[in-house]
Protein backbone atom coordinates (compact mmCIF):
# COMPACT_ATOMS: atom_id res chain seq x y z
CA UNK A 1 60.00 -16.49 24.39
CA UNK A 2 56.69 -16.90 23.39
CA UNK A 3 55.51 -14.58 20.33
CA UNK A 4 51.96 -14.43 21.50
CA UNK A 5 50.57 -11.14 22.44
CA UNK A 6 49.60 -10.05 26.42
CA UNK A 7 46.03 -8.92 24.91
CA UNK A 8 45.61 -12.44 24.04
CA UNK A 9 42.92 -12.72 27.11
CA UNK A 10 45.21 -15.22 29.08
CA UNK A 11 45.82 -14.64 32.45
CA UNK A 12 50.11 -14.80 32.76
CA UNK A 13 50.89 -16.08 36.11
CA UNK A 14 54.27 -15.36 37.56
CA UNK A 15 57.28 -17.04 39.61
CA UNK A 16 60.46 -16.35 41.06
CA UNK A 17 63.67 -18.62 40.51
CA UNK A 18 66.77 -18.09 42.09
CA UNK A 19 70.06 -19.98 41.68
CA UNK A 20 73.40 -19.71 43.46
CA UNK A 21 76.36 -20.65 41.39
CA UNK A 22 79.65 -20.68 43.97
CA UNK A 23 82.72 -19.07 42.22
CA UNK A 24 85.10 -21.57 40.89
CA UNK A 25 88.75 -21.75 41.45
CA UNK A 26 90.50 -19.65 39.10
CA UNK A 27 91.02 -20.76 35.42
CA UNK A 28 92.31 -19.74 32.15
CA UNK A 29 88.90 -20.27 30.40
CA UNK A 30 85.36 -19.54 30.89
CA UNK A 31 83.35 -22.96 31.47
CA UNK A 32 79.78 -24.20 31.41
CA UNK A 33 77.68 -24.44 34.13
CA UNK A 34 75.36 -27.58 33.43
CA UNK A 35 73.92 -27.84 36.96
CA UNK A 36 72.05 -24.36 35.83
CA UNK A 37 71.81 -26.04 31.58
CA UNK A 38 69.91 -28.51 33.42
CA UNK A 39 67.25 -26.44 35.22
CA UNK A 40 66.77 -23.66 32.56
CA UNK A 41 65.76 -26.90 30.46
CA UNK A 42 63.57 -28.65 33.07
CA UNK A 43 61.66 -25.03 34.10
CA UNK A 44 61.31 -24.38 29.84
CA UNK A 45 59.75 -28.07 29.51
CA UNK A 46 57.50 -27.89 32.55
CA UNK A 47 55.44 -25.06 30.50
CA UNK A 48 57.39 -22.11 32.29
CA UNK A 49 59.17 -19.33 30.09
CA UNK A 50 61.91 -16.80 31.12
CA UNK A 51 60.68 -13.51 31.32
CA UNK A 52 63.56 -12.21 32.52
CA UNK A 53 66.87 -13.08 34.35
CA UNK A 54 69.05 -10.95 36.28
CA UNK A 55 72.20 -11.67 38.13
CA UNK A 56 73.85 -10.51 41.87
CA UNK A 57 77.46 -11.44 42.51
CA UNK A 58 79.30 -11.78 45.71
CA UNK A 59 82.54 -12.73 46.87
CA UNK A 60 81.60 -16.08 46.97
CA UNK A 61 79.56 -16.76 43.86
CA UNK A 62 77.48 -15.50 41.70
CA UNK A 63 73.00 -15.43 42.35
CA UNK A 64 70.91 -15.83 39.24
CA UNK A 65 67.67 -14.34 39.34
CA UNK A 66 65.07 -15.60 37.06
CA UNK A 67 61.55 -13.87 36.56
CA UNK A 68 59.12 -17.02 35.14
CA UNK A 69 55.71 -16.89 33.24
CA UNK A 70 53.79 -19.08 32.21
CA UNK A 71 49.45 -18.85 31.05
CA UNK A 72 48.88 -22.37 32.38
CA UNK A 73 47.15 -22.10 35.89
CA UNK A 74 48.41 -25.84 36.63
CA UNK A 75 52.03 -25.22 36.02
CA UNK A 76 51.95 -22.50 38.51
CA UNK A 77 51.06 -23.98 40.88
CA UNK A 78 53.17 -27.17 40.62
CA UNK A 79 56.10 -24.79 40.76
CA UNK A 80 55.32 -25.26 44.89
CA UNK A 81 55.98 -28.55 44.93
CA UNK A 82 58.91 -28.75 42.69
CA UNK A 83 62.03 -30.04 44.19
CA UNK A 84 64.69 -29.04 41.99
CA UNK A 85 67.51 -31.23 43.25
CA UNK A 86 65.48 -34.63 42.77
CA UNK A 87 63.56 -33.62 39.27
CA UNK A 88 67.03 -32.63 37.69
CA UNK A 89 68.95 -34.80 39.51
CA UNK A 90 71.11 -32.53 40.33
CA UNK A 91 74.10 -33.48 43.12
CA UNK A 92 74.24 -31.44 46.33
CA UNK A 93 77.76 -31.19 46.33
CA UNK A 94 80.13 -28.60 45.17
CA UNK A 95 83.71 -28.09 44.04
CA UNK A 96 84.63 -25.85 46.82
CA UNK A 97 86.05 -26.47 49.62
CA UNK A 98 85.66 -23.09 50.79
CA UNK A 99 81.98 -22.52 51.09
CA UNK A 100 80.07 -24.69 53.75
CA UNK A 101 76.77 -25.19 53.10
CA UNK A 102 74.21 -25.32 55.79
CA UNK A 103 73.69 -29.16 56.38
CA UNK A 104 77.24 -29.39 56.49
CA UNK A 105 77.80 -27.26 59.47
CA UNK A 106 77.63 -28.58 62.87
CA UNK A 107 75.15 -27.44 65.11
């Protein structure tokens, strides 16, 4: 995090991230999650910082909750139009076979 003091005079706009990382079949060893590598780097080198980051499990998985800051008016609000998936190339699949996700559902 940033050393720079909150009296500084800078406005510090906020933002909410949220991730969902489904629980992976069982395993010996603890194991990396890059999907989630690659976003914590993408969000730190669009100007944001992490202010603080909490975490919710559930049966199925586990939710990350990240608090975001940044000072830069601009970066704030490009955070609207950021599409996670497509910056980070990320892949919409997932190693489960027990969690559907919603475009995979019939309707």
């Amino acid at each position: 995090m940033s050393s720079r003091s909150v009296r500084s005079g800078k406005k510090v706009y906020r933002a909410t991230f949220t991730f969902f990382v489904p629980a992976p079949p069982l395993r010996k060893s603890g194991y990396r999650e890059v999907e989630f590598d690659k976003i914590m780097r993408g969000i730190m080198e669009s100007g944001f910082e992490l202010e603080e980051l909490k975490t919710v499990t559930s049966a199925n998985g586990i939710f990350l909750i990240g608090l975001l800051r940044t000072t830069s008016k601009k970066v704030f609000e490009s955070d609207a139009q950021l599409n996670i998936h497509e910056r980070f190339k990320l892949s919409h699949v997932h190693s489960s076979p027990d969690i559907v996700l919603d475009e995979e559902q019939d309707v």
